[in-house]
C-alpha atoms as a PDB file:
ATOM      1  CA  UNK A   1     -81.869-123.852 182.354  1.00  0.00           C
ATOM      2  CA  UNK A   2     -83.110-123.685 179.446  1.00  0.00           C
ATOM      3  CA  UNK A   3     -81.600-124.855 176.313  1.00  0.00           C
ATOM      4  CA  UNK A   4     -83.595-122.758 173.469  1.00  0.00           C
ATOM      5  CA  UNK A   5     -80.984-120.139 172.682  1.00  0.00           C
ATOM      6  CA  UNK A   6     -77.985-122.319 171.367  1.00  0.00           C
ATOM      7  CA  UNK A   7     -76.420-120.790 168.713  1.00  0.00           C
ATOM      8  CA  UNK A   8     -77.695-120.068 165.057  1.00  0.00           C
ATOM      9  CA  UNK A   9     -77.677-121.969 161.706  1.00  0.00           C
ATOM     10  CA  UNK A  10     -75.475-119.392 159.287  1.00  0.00           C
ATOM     11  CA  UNK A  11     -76.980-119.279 155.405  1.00  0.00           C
ATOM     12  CA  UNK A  12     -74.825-118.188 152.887  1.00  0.00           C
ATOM     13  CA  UNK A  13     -75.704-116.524 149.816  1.00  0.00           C
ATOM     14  CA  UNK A  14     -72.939-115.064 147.335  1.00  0.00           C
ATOM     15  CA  UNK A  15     -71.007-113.285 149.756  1.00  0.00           C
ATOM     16  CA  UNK A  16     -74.029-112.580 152.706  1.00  0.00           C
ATOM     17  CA  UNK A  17     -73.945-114.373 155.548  1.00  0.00           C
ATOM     18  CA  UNK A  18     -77.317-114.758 157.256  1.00  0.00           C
ATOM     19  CA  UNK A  19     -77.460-116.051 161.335  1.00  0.00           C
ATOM     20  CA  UNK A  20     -80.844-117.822 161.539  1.00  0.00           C
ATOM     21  CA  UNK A  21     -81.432-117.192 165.439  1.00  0.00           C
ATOM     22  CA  UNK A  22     -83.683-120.005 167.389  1.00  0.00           C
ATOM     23  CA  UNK A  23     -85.792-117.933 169.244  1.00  0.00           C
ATOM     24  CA  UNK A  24     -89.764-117.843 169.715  1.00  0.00           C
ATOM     25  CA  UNK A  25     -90.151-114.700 167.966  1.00  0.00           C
ATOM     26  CA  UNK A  26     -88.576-116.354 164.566  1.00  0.00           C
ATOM     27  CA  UNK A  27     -90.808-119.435 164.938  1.00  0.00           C
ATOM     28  CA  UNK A  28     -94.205-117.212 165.913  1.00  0.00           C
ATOM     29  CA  UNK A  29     -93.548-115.528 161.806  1.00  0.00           C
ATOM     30  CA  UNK A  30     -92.865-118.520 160.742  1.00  0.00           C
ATOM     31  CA  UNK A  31     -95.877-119.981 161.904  1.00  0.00           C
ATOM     32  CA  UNK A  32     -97.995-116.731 160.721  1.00  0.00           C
ATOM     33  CA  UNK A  33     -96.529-116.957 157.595  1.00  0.00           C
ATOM     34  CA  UNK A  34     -96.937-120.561 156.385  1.00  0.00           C
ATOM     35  CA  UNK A  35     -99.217-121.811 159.656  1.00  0.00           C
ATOM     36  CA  UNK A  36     -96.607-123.565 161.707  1.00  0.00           C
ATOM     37  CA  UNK A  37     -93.104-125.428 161.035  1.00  0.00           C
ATOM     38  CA  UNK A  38     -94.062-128.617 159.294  1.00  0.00           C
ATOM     39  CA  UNK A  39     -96.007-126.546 156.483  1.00  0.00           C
ATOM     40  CA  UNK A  40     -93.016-124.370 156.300  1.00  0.00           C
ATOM     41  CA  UNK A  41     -90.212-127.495 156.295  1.00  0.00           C
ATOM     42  CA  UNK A  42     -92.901-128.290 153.223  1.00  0.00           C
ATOM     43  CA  UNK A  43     -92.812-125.445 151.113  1.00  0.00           C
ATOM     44  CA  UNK A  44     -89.280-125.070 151.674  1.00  0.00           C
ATOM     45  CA  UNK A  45     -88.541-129.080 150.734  1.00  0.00           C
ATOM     46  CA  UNK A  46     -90.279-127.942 147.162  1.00  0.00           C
ATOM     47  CA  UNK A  47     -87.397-125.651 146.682  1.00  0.00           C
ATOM     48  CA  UNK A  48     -89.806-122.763 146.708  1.00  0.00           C
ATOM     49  CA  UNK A  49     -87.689-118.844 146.727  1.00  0.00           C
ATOM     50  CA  UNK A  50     -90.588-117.108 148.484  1.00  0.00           C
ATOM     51  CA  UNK A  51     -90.607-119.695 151.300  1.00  0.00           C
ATOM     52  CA  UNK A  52     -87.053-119.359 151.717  1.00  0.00           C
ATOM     53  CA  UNK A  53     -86.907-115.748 151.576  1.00  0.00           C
ATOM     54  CA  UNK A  54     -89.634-116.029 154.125  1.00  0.00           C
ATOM     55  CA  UNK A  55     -87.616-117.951 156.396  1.00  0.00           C
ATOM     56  CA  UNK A  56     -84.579-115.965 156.177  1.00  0.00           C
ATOM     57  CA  UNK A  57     -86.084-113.038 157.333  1.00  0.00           C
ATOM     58  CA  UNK A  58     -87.823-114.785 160.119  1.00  0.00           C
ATOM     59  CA  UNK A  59     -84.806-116.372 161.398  1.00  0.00           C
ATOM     60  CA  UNK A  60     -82.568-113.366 161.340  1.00  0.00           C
ATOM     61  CA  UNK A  61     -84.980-110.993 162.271  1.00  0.00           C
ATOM     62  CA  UNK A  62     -85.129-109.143 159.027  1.00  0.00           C
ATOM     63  CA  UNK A  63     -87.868-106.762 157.896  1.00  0.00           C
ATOM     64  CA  UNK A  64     -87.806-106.595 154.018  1.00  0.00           C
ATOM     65  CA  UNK A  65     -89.529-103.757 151.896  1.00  0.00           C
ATOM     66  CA  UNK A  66     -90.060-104.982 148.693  1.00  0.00           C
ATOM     67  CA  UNK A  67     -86.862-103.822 146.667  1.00  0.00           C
ATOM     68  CA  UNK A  68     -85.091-105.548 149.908  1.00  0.00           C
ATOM     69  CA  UNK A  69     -87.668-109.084 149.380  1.00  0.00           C
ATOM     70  CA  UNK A  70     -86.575-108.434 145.281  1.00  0.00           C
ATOM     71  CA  UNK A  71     -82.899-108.179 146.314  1.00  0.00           C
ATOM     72  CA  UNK A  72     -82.642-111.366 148.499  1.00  0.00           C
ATOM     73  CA  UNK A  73     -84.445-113.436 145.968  1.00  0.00           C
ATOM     74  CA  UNK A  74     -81.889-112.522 143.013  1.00  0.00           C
ATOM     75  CA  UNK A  75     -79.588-113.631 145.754  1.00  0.00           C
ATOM     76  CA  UNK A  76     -80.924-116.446 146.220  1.00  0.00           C
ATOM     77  CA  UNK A  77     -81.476-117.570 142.732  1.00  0.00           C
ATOM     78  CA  UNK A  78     -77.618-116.419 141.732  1.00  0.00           C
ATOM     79  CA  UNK A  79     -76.470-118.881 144.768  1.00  0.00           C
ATOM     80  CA  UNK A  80     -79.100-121.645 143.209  1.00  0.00           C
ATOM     81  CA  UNK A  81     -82.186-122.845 145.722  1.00  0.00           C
ATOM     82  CA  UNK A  82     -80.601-125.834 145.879  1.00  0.00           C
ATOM     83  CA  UNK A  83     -77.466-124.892 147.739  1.00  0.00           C
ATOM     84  CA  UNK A  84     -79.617-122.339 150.077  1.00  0.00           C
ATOM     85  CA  UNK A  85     -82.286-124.893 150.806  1.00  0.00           C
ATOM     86  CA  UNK A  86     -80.554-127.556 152.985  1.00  0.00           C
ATOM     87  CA  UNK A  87     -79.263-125.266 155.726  1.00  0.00           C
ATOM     88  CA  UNK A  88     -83.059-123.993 155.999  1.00  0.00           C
ATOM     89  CA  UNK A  89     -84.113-127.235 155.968  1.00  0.00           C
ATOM     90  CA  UNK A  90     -81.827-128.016 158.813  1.00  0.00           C
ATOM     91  CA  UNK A  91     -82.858-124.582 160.576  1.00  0.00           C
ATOM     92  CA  UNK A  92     -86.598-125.467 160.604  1.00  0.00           C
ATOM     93  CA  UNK A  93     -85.760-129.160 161.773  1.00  0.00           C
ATOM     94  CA  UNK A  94     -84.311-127.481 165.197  1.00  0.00           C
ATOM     95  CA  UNK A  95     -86.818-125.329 165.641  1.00  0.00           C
ATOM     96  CA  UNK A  96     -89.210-128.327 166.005  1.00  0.00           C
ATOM     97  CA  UNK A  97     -86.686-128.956 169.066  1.00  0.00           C
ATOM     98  CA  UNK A  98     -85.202-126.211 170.644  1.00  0.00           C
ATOM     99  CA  UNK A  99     -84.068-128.170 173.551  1.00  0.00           C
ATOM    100  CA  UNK A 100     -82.168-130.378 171.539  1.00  0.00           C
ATOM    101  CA  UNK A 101     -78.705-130.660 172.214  1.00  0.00           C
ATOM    102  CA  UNK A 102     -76.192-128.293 170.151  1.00  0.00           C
ATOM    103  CA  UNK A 103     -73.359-129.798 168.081  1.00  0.00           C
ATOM    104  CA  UNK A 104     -71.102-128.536 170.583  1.00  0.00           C
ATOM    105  CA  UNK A 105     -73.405-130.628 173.397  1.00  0.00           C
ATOM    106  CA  UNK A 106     -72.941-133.605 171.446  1.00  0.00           C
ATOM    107  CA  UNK A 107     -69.561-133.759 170.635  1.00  0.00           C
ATOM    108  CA  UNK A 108     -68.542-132.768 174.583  1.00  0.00           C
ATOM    109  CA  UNK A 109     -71.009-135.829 175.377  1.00  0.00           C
ATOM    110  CA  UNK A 110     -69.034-137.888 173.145  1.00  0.00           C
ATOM    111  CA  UNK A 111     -65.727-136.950 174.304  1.00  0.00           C
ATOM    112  CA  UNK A 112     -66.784-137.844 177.756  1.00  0.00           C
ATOM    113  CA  UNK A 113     -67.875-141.424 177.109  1.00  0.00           C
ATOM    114  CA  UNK A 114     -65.265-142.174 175.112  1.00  0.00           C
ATOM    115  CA  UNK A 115     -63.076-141.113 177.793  1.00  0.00           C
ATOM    116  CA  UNK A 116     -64.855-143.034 180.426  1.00  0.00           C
ATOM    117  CA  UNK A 117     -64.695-146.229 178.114  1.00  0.00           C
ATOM    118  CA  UNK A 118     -60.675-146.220 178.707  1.00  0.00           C
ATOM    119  CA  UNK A 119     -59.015-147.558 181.662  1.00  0.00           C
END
């Protein structure tokens, strides 16, 4: 079973809530856009708006004309890059591992042990 499709990281700018979706089609325009993750996780680390409008549209499957680009990135820069950029950050960090457990994985795993540990 595969493990690929767990959930979304949610972005919030002003009042917008944007679901970044792991899927293979988000991380294919990533990777056309920036060539690959770790140049992305990069440009995105430098606080840069293009790179994170980039990524928002890649991860929710968004296709921006250019008023719609213009519109996110006064979004972005009313929220302030630096409260937009960690979430992306974290976004781009799963992508590198899909099959990574979810939060929800974790915590259930955790649950579980600690349960075992009593007697």
């Amino acid at each position: 079973m595969s493990k690929t499709d767990h959930g979304a990281t949610d972005v919030t700018i002003g009042a917008e809530v944007y679901s970044l979706a792991f899927t293979l089609k988000a991380v294919k325009n990533i990777e056309r856009r920036f060539g690959g993750i770790s140049p992305a996780l990069q440009e995105v680390q430098k606080l840069s708006l293009g790179a994170a409008v980039a990524i928002i549209a890649a991860g929710a499957g968004l296709t921006l004309k250019p008023k719609e680009v213009e519109a996110l990135e006064e979004e972005i820069y009313q929220a302030g890059i630096g409260e937009v950029t960690p979430p992306l950050i974290q976004y781009l960090l799963a992508l590198l591992n899909p099959a990574a457990k979810t939060e929800e994985e974790l915590a259930k795993d955790a649950e579980e042990g600690a349960g075992k540990g009593k007697k």
